[in-house]
Structure formats: structure tokens, C-alpha cells
C-alpha atoms as a PDB file:
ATOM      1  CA  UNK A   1     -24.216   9.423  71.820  1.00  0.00           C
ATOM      2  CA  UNK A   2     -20.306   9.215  70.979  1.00  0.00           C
ATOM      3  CA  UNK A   3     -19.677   9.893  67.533  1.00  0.00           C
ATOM      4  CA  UNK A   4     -15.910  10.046  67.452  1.00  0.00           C
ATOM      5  CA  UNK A   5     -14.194   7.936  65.082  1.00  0.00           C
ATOM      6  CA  UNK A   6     -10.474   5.982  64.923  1.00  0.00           C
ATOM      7  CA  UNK A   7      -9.528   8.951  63.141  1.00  0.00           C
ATOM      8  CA  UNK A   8      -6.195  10.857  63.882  1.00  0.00           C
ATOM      9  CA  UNK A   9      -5.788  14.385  62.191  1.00  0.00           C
ATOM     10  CA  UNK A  10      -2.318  15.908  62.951  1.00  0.00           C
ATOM     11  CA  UNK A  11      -0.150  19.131  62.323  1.00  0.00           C
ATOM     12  CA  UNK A  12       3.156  20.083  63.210  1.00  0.00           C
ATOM     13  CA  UNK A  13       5.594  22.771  62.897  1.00  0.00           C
ATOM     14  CA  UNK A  14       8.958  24.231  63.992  1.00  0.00           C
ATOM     15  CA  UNK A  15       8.994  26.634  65.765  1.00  0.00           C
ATOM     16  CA  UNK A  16      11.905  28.868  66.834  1.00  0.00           C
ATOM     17  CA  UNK A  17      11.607  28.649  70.501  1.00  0.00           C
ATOM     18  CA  UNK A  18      12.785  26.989  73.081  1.00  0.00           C
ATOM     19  CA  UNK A  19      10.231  23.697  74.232  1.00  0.00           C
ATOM     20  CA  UNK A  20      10.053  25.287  77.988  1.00  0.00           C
ATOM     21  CA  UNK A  21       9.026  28.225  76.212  1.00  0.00           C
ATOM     22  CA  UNK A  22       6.661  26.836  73.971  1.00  0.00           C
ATOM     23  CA  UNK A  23       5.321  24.601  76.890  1.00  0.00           C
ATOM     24  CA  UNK A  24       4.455  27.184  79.226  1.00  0.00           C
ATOM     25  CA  UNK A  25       2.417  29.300  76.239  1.00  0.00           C
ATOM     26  CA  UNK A  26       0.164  25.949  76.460  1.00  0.00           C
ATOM     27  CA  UNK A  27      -0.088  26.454  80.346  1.00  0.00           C
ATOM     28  CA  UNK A  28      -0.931  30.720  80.190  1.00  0.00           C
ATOM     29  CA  UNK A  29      -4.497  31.101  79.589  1.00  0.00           C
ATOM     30  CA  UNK A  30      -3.876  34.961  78.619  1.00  0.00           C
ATOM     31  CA  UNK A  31      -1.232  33.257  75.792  1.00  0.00           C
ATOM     32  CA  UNK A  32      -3.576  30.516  74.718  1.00  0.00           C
ATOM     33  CA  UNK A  33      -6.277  33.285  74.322  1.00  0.00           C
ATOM     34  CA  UNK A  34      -3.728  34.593  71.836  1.00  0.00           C
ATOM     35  CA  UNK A  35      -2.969  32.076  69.919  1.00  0.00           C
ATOM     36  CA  UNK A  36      -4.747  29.066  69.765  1.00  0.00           C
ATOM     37  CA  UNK A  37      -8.027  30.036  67.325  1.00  0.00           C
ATOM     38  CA  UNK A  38      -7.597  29.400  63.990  1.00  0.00           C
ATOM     39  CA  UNK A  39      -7.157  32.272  61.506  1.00  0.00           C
ATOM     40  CA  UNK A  40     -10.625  34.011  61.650  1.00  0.00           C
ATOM     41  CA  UNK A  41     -11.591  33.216  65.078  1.00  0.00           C
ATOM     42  CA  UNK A  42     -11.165  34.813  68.465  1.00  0.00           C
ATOM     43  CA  UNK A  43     -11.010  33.070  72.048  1.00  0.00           C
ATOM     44  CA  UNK A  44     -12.605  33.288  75.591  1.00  0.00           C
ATOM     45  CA  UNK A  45     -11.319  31.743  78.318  1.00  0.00           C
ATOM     46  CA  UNK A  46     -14.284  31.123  80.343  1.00  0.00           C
ATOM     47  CA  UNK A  47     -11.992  29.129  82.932  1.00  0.00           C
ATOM     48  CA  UNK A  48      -8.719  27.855  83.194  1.00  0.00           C
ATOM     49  CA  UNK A  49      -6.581  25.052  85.684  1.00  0.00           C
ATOM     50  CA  UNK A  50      -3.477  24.167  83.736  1.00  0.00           C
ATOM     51  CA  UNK A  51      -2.514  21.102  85.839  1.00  0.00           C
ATOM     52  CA  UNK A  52      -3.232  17.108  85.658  1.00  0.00           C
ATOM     53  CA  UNK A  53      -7.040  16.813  86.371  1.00  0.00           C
ATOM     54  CA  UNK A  54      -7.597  20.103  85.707  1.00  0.00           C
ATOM     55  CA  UNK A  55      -9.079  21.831  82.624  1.00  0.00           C
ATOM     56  CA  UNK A  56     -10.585  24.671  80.912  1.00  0.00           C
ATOM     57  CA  UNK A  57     -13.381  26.252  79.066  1.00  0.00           C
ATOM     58  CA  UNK A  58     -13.367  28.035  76.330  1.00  0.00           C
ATOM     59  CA  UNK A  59     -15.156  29.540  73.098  1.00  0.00           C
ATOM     60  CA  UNK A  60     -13.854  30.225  69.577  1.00  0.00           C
ATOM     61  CA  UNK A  61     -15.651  33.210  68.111  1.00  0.00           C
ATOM     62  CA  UNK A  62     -15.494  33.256  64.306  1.00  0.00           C
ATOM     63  CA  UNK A  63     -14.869  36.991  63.233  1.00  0.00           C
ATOM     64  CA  UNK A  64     -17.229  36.408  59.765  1.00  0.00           C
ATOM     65  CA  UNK A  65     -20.918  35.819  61.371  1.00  0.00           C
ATOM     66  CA  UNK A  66     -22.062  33.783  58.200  1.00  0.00           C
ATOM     67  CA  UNK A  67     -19.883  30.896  59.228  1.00  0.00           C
ATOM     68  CA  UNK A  68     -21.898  28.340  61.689  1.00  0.00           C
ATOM     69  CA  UNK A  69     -20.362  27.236  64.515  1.00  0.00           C
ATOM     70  CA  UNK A  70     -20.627  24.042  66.286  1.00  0.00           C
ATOM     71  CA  UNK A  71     -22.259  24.919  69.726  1.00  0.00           C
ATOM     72  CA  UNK A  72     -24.081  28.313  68.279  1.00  0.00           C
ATOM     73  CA  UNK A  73     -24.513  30.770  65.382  1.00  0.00           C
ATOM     74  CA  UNK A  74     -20.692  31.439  64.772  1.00  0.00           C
ATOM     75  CA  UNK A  75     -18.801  29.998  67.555  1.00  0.00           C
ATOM     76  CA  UNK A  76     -17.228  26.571  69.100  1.00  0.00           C
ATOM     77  CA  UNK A  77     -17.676  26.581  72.762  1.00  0.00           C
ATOM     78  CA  UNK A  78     -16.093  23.689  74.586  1.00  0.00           C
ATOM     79  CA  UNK A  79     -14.339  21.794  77.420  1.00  0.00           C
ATOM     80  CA  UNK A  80     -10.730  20.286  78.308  1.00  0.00           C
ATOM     81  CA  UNK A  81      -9.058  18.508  80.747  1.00  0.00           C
ATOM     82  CA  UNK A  82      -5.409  18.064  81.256  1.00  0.00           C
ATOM     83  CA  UNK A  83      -5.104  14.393  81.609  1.00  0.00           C
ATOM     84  CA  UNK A  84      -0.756  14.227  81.231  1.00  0.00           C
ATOM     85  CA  UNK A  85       1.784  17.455  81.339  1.00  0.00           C
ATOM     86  CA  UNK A  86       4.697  16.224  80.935  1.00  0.00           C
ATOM     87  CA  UNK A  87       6.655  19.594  81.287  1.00  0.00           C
ATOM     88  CA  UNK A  88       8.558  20.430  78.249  1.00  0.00           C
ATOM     89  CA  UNK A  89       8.042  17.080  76.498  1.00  0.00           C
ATOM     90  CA  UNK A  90       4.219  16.152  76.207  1.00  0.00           C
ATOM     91  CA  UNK A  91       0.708  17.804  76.862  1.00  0.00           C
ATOM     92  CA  UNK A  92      -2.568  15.185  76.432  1.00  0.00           C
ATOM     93  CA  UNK A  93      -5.841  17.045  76.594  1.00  0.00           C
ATOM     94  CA  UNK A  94      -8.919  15.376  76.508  1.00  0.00           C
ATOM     95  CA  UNK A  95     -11.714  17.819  74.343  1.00  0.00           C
ATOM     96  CA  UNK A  96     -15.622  17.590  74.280  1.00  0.00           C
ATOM     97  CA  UNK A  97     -17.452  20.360  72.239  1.00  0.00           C
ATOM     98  CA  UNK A  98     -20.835  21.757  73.496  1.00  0.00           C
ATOM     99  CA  UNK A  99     -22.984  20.827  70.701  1.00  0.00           C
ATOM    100  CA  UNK A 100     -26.928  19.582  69.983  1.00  0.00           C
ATOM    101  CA  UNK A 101     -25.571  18.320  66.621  1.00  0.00           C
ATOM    102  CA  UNK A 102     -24.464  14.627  67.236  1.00  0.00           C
ATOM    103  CA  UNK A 103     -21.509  15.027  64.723  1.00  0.00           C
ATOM    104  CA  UNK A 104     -19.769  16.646  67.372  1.00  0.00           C
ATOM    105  CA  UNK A 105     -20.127  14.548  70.239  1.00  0.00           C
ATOM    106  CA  UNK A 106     -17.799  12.465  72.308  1.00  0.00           C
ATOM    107  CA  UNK A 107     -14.242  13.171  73.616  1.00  0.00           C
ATOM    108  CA  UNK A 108     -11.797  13.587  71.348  1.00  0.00           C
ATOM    109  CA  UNK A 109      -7.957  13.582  72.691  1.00  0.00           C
ATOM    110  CA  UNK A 110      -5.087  15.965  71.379  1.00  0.00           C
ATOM    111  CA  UNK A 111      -1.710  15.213  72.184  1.00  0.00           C
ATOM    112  CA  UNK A 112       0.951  17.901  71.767  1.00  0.00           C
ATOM    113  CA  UNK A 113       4.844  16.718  71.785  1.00  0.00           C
ATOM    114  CA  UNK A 114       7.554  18.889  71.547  1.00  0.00           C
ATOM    115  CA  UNK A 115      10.732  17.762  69.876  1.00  0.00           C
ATOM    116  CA  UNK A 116      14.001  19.624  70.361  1.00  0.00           C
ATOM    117  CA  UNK A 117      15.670  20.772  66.755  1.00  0.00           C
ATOM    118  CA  UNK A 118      18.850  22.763  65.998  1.00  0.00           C
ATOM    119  CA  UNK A 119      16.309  25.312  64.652  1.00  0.00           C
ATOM    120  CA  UNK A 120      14.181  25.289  68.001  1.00  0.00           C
ATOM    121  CA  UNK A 121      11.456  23.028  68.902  1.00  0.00           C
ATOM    122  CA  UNK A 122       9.006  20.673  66.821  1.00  0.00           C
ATOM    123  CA  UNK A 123       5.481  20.534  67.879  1.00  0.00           C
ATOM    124  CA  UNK A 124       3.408  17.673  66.871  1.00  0.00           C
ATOM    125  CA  UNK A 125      -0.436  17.636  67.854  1.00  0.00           C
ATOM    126  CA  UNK A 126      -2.170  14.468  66.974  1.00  0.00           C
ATOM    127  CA  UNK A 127      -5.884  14.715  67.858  1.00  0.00           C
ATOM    128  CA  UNK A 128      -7.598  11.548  68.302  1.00  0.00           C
ATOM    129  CA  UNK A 129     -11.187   9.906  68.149  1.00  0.00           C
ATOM    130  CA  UNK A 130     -12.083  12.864  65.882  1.00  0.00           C
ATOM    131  CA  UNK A 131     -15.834  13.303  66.090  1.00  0.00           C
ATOM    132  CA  UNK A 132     -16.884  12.434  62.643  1.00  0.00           C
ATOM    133  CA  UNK A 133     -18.648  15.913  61.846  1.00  0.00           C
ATOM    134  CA  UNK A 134     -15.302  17.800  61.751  1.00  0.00           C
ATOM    135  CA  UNK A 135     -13.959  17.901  58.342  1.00  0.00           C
ATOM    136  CA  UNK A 136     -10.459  16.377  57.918  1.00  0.00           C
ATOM    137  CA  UNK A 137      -8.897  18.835  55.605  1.00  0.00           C
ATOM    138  CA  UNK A 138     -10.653  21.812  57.616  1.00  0.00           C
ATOM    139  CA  UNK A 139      -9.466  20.338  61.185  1.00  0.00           C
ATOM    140  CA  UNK A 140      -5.959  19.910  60.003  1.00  0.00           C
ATOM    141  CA  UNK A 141      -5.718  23.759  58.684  1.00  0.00           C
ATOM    142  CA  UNK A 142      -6.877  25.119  61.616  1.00  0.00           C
ATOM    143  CA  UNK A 143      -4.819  23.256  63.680  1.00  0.00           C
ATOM    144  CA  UNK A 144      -1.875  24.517  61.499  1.00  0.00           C
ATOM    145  CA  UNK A 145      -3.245  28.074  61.755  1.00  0.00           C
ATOM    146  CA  UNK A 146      -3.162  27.507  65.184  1.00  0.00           C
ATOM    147  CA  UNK A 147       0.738  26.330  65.295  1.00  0.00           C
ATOM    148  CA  UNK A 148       1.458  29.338  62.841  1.00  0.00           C
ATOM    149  CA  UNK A 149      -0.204  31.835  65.505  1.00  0.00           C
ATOM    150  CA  UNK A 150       2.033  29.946  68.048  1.00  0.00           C
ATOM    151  CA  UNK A 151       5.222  30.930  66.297  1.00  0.00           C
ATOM    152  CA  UNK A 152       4.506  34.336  65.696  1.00  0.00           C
ATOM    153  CA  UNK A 153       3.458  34.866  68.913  1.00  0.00           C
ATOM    154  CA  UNK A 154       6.530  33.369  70.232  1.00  0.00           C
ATOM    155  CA  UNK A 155       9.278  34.798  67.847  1.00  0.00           C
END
């Protein structure tokens, strides 16, 4: 059952780094294990194949064990593939969580632009066909949290 939705949920922020720079932290599993969970969460890589048709697997852990996840007791596992890199420019990833709950099916698609600035670069992720059990307000935080781990990683 695909239960996405013609939603788009979207974050961005500057960042003071270069968009090469930026771009390959996207690519480096060891970086994305870094920085991509939300505030509260850990990652594991479970695999990784940063190129087009490739993908990767992956779990966010929350730290606080009271908060459900959507594939088990406290944590998100789930799938990507790379469907465009456009190096330094544009990364589309195509997302499906590992869930029983049909809230969280189908394949939802996050684009991630990055727009040279005076100050550095611009990211812009747009996710797409949101599956309707992900709260708005909640998905667009963490994606910030995300872009805030990002830059301090980074700078």
C-alpha cells in the first residue's frame, strides 16, 4: 500500500562551506553518520554506494527510548537510492522506511540543491510524496536539525 501524499516539506540553510564541500559530506557515509539524525537520534550505516543507482541503508536510533520509532521501539530504519548526483549542484534520493504501520509506506523523494552565496552555500532539501504518517511540523524540524548538524560539522 502507498500512502505518500502530494505533500512537499522543505528546509534550508546557509551554510559556510563551500558546495563541493558540502556535496561530498552527502557522499561520505562516515560524515553522513555524523550528521544527518536529527537532534536526539544517532545513525548506522548498515550499507552505503554513493553513486547513481546506488543506495544505502541506514537506522536512526533515538537516544530517549520512550519515543516510538517508525520501523521498531525507538528507531527509523530505512532505504535510499541515489537516483541523480549532480556533483556540487543537486542530489535526488529516493527514501522508503521499513515499517508495518501503513502511514509510512511508499517512496518518498528528497531533493537536496546547493546554491552558491557570498556567505557560502545554500542547501535546499525538498522531500516529496511525504508518507502521510510523518508529521509536517515534526519532519520539517528534523530536517532543519539535520542541516544545523551539517554546518557545525562543516565549520
Amino acid at each position: 500500500m502507498d500512502n505518500t501524499s502530494a505533500r512537499i516539506d522543505s528546509a534550508s540553510l546557509l551554510i559556510n562551506a563551500s558546495a563541493p564541500v558540502i556535496y561530498h559530506a552527502f557522499l561520505n557515509p562516515g560524515a553522513v553518520a555524523a550528521w544527518r539524525p536529527p537532534s536526539g537520534m544517532t545513525c548506522k550505516v548498515y550499507s552505503f554506494d554513493p553513486r547513481v543507482g546506488g543506495g544505502y541503508r541506514m537506522a536512526f536510533r533515538y537516544r530517549d527510548e520512550a519515543i516510538a520509532g517508525k520501523t521498531s521501539k525507538n528507531e527509523d530504519v530505512f532505504e535510499g537510492k541515489f537516483v541523480q548526483l549532480i556533483p556540487d549542484i543537486l542530489i535526488v534520493e529516493e527514501v522508503v522506511f521499513e515499517s508495518e504501520d501503513p502511514a509510512f509506506s511508499g517512496t518518498m523523494t528528497i531533493s537536496t540543491r546547493f546554491i552558491p552565496d557570498k556567505k557560502g552555500t545554500l542547501v535546499l532539501v525538498e522531500a516529496s510524496n511525504v508518507p502521510s504518517g510523518i508529521d509536517p511540523k515534526d519532519h520539517h524540524d528534523g530536517m532543519l536539525s539535520s542541516l544545523q548538524n551539517l554546518a557545525a560539522f562543516l565549520e
